[in-house]
Structure formats: C-alpha cells, structure tokens
Protein backbone atom coordinates (compact mmCIF):
# COMPACT_ATOMS: atom_id res chain seq x y z
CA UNK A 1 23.00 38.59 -36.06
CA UNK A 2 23.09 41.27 -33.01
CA UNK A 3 19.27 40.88 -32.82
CA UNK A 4 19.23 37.35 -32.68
CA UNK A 5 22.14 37.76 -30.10
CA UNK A 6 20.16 40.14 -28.27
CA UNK A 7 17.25 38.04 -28.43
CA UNK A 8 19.11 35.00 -26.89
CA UNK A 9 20.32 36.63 -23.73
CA UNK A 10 16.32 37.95 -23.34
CA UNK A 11 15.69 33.90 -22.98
CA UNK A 12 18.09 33.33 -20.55
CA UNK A 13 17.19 36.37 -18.44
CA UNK A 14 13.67 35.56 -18.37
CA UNK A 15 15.10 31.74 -18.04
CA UNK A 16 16.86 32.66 -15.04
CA UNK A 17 14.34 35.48 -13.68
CA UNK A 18 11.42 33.26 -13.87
CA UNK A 19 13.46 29.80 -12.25
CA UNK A 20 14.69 31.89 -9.20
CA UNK A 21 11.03 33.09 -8.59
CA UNK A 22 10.22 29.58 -8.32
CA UNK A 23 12.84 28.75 -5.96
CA UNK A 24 12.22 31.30 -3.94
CA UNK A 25 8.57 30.74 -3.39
CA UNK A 26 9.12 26.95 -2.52
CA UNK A 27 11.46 28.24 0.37
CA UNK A 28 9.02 30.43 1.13
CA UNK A 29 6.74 27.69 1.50
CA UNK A 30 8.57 25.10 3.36
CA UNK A 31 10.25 27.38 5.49
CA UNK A 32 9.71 26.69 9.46
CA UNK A 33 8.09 23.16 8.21
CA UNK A 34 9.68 19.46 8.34
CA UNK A 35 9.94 19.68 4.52
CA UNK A 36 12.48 22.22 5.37
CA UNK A 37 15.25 19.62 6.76
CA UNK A 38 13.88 16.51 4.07
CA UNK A 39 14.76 19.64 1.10
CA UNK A 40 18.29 19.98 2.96
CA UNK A 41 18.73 16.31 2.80
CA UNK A 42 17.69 15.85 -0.84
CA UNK A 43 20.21 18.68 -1.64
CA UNK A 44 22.48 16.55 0.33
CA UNK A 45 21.87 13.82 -2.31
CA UNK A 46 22.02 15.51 -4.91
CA UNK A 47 25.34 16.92 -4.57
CA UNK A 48 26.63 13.28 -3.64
CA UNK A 49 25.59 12.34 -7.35
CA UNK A 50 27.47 15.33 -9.12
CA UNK A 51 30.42 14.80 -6.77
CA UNK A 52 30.16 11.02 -7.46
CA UNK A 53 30.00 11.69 -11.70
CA UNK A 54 32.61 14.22 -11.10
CA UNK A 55 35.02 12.20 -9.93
CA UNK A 56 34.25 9.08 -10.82
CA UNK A 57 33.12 7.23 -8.56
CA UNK A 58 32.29 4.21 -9.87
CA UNK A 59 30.25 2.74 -7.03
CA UNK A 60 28.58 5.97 -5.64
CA UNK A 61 28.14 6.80 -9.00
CA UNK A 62 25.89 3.40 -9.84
CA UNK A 63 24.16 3.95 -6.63
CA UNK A 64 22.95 7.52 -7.51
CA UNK A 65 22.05 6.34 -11.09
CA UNK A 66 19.72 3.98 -10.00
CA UNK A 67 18.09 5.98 -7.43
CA UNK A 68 16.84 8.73 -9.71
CA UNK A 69 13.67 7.55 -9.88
CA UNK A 70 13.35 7.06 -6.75
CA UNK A 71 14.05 10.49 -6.07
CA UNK A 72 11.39 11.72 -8.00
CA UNK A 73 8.85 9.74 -6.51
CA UNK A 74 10.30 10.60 -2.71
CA UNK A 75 9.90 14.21 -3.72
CA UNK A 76 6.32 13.99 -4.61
CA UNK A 77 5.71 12.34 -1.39
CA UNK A 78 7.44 14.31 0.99
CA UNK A 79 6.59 17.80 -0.54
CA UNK A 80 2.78 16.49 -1.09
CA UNK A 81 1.71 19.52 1.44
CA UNK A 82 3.28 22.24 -0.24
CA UNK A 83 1.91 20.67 -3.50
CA UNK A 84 -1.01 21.06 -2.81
CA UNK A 85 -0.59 24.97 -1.21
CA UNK A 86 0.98 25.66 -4.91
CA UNK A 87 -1.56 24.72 -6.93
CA UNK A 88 -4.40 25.65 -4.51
CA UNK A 89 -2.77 29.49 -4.46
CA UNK A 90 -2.81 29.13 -8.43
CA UNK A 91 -6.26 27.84 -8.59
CA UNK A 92 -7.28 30.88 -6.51
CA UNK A 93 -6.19 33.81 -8.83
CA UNK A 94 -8.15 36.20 -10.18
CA UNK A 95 -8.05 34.90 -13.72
CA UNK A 96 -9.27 31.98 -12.34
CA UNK A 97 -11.70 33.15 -10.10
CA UNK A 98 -14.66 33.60 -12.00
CA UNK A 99 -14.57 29.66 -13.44
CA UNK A 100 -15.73 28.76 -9.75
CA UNK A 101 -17.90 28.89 -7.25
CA UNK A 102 -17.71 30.60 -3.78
CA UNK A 103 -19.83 31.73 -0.66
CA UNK A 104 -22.40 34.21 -0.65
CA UNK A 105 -22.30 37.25 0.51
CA UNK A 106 -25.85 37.08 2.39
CA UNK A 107 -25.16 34.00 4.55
CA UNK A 108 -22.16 35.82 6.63
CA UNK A 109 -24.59 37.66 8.52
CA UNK A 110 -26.76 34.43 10.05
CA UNK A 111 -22.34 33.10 10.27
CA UNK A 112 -21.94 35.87 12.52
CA UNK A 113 -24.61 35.99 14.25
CA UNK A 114 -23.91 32.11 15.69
CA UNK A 115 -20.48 32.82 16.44
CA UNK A 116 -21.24 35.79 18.84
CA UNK A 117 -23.33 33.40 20.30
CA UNK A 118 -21.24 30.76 20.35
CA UNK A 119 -18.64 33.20 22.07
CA UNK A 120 -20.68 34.71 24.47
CA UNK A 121 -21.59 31.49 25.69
CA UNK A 122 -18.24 29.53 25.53
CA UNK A 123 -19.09 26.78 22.90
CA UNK A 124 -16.82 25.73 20.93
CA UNK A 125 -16.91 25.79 16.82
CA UNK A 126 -15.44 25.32 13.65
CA UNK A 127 -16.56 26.69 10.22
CA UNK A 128 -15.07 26.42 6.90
CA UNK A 129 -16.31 28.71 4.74
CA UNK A 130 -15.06 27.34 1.07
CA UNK A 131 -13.89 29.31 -1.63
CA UNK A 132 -12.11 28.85 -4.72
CA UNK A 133 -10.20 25.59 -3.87
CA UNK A 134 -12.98 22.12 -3.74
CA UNK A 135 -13.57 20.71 -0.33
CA UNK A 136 -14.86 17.50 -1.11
CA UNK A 137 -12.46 15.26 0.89
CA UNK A 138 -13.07 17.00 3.84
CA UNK A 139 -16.84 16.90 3.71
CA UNK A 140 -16.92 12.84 2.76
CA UNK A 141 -15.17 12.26 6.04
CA UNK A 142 -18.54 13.91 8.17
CA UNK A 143 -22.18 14.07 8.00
CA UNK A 144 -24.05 15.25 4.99
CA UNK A 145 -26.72 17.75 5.71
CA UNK A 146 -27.41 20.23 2.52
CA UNK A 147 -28.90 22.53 4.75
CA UNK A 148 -29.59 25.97 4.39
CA UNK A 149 -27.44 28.29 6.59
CA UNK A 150 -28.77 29.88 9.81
CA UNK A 151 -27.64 30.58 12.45
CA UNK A 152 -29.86 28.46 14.56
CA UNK A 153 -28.78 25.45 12.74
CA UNK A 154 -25.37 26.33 13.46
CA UNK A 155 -26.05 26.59 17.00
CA UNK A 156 -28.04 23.30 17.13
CA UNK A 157 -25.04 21.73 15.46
CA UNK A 158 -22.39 22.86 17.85
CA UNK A 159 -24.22 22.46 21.36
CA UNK A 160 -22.10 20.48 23.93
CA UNK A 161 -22.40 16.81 24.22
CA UNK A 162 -24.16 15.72 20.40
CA UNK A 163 -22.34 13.97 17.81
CA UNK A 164 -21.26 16.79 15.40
CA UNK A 165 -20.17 19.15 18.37
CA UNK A 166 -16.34 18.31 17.86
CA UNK A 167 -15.95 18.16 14.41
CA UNK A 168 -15.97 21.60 11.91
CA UNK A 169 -19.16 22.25 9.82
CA UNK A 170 -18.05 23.14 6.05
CA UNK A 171 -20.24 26.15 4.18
CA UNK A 172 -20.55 26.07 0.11
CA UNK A 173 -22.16 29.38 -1.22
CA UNK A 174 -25.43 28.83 1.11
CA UNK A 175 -25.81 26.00 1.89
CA UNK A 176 -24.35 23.81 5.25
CA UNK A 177 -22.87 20.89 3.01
CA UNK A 178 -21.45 18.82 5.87
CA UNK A 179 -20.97 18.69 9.37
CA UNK A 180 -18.44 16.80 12.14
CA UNK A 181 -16.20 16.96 9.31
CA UNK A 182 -12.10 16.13 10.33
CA UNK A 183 -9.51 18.57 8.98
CA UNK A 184 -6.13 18.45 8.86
CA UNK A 185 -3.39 19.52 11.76
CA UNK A 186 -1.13 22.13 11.04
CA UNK A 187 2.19 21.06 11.22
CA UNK A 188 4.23 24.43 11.92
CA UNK A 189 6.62 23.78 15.10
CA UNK A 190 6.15 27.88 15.51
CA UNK A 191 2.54 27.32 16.70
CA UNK A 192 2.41 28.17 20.07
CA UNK A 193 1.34 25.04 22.47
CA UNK A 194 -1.22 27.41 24.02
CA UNK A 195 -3.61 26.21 21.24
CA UNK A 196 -5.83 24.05 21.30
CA UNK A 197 -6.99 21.11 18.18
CA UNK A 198 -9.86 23.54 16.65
CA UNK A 199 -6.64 26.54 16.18
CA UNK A 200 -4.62 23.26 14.75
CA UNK A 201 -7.02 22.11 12.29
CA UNK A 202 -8.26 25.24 11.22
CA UNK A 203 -4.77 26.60 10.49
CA UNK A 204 -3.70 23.59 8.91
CA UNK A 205 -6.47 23.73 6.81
CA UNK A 206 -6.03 27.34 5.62
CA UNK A 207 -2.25 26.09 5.20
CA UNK A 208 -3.49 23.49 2.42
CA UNK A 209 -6.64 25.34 0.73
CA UNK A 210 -7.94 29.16 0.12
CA UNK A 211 -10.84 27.97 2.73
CA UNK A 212 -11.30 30.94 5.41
CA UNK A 213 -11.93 29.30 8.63
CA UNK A 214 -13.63 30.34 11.95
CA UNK A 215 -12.76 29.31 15.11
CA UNK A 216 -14.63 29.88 18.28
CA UNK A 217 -12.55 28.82 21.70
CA UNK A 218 -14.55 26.67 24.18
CA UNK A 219 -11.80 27.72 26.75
CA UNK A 220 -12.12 31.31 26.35
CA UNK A 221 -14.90 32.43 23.62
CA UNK A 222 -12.15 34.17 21.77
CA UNK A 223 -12.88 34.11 18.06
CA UNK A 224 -9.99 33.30 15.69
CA UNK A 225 -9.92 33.39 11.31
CA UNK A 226 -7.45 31.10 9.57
CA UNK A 227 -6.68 32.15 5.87
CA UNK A 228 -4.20 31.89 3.48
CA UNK A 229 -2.16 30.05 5.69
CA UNK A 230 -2.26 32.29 8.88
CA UNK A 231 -4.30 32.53 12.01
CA UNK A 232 -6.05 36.13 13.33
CA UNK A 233 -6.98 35.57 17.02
CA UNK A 234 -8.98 37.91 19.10
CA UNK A 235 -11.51 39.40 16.74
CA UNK A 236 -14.34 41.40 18.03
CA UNK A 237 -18.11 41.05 16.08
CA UNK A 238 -17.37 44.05 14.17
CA UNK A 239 -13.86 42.92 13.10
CA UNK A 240 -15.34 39.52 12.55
CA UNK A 241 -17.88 40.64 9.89
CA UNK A 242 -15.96 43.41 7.94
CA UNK A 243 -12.85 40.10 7.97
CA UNK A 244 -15.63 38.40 6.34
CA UNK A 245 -16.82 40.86 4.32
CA UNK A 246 -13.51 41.63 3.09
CA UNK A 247 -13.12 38.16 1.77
CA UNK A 248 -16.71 37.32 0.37
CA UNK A 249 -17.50 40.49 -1.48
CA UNK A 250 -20.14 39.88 -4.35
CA UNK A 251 -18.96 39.10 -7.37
CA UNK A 252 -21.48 42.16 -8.85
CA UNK A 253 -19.77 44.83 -7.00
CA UNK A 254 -16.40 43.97 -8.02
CA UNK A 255 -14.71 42.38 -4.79
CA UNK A 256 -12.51 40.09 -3.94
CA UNK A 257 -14.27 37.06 -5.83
C-alpha cells in the first residue's frame, strides 16, 4: 500500500514537473510578441468562465459554454507562430537529426566567398541556408533554379537592378533550390527601427524555422546571421565562416548535425 502510495505522488510530481516546463517555455516564447497580450486576454476569458460556473451565472455561464470551441480554434490561430517555433525546435533535436537532410559542409566556403564580396562592394543579399526544418513554402513563392552553389552564381543572382536581386536565395545541402524567394517579417516590437526588410525577414525567418540566415547590408556591407531566433550583426570573414562552420559540421566528424 505505501509503494503504491509512493508511486502515486511520483505521477503527480512528474505531472506537475513536466506541465510547468511547458508553461514556461510558451512564455518564453511569446514573450515581447503580440501573442503576449492575446495569451493575457484568453486568460482573461478563461477566468470569466470559472467565475461564471462558480457562481452561477446563468447567462455568462451559457455564453462561455458555447464559446469553448471557439476558443480552441482562436488559440490555434492566434498562437500559429509559436506553433510552428515548437515543433520546428522539436523537429531539430538531435534524436531527430539524423532522419533529415541538411547543408554541406563544402559549399560554405564558395557562401563565403560571395558574401565578402557582396560586402566589400555594398550589395545587398539574403541566404537561407536550410537545415533540419523543410523550406518548401518559402521556395514555391520564388524562382526555381536547382543550381549548384558558387559563388559566382550567387553574385550573378544578387547584382543591382535584375529580378531576383531583392528577394533571398534558399540553399539545400548543395544545391541553390530557389531564388527571389519572400520570407516572413519578424514581428518583435524590440527590433530596433535602424533595420532594414533583409534584417526583418531574415530574423523572422530564423524566429519560425532552424534555417541559419545571412544577411549582407546594401547600406553598409555589414554582414549579419539570424538563427534560432536571434540576429548576430557585424561579423568579420573569419567570424563568418567558423559561425558557419559551427553550425554545418559534417555529420562524419561528429558535429552539430
């Protein structure tokens, strides 16, 4: 009886240990977003509805009942974002990992060769290199090229004035699947207003995906990574490449992927 006792507060710690981790990571998430305030005002709700059964409040009551549903479905809207960080920062574990596909190792070089280039000369550019987390939305809303990368071709692609120079050119293993592609704004009212669309979009991409991103300012050459939901600015070629490096180890000698 005392081990089946003992047993049943084990289940209600873990119960208890594992639901506050969860909590905590979704404020975590939304915190310094708009899905910050709609959370507050679903809590808001919510409380409405217990108050409402807990007194008896007929009316209020009937109204809460019969928005449940709609409650669920408002959730999944508002909080599609963060969704979609949770389960891309699941699908990017380790134990995951090796069930997908990511970028080679031996392309970074020609990558950073074009954006020392691209700095030195003040072009602007925008390069996604993917990882873990599938890219395919993002590439069907550019140019398909299935090109092999160099850094020529990157440089072609992002000269002033042609018709892929604004968008961001997306990299799978070694190969330049899409150009001019359109990514999504960050959203964080921290960002400073100093930056520019190219900062935006690559942060807010490396907000929704495991994608590292490279920016290169038209305004000032400066060269920028977005990853894992935060932006580097001001990297040097060397701190460029061992960034890079970092990230895309090969899978042989036991890095990061």
């Amino acid at each position: 009886m005392g081990q089946l006792l003992g047993l049943n507060w084990l289940l209600v710690l873990l119960d208890i240990s594992l639901l506050s981790i969860l909590i905590y990571r979704l404020l975590l998430l939304i915190r310094g977003t708009r899905a910050a305030h709609m959370m507050i005002g679903l809590l808001t709700i919510v409380v409405l509805s217990i108050a409402a059964d807990w007194l008896e409040l007929g009316g209020l009551n009937w109204l809460m009942s019969n928005l449940k549903t709609v409650w669920v479905v408002g959730f999944l809207i508002l909080f599609q974002p963060e969704l979609r960080r949770v389960l891309a920062q699941i699908g990017q574990s380790r134990l995951l990992a090796p069930l997908v596909s990511g970028t080679r190792f031996a392309v970074l070089g020609e990558i950073v060769k074009a954006v020392e280039e691209l700095a030195e000369e003040r072009i602007g550019g925008l390069i996604v290199l993917e990882r873990n987390a599938g890219l395919r939305n993002y590439v069907e809303t550019g140019t398909r090229l299935d090109a092999a990368v160099t850094s020529e071709l990157l440089l072609t692609i992002f000269t002033p004035r042609t018709t892929l120079h604004d968008g961001a050119v997306i990299i799978h293993g070694d190969r330049v699947v899409a150009a001019g592609c359109i990514l999504p704004l960050s959203q964080n009212p921290r960002l400073s207003q100093s930056l520019g669309t190219r900062h935006r979009a690559a942060l807010g991409l490396a907000e929704e995906t495991d994608a590292v991103v490279v920016v290169v300012s038209e305004e000032t050459g400066g060269i920028s990574i977005a990853a894992d939901g935060k932006l580097v600015r001001r990297l040097d070629e060397g701190t460029l490449r061992s960034e890079l490096s970092r990230r895309f180890a090969r899978r042989d000698g036991g890095g990061e992927e």
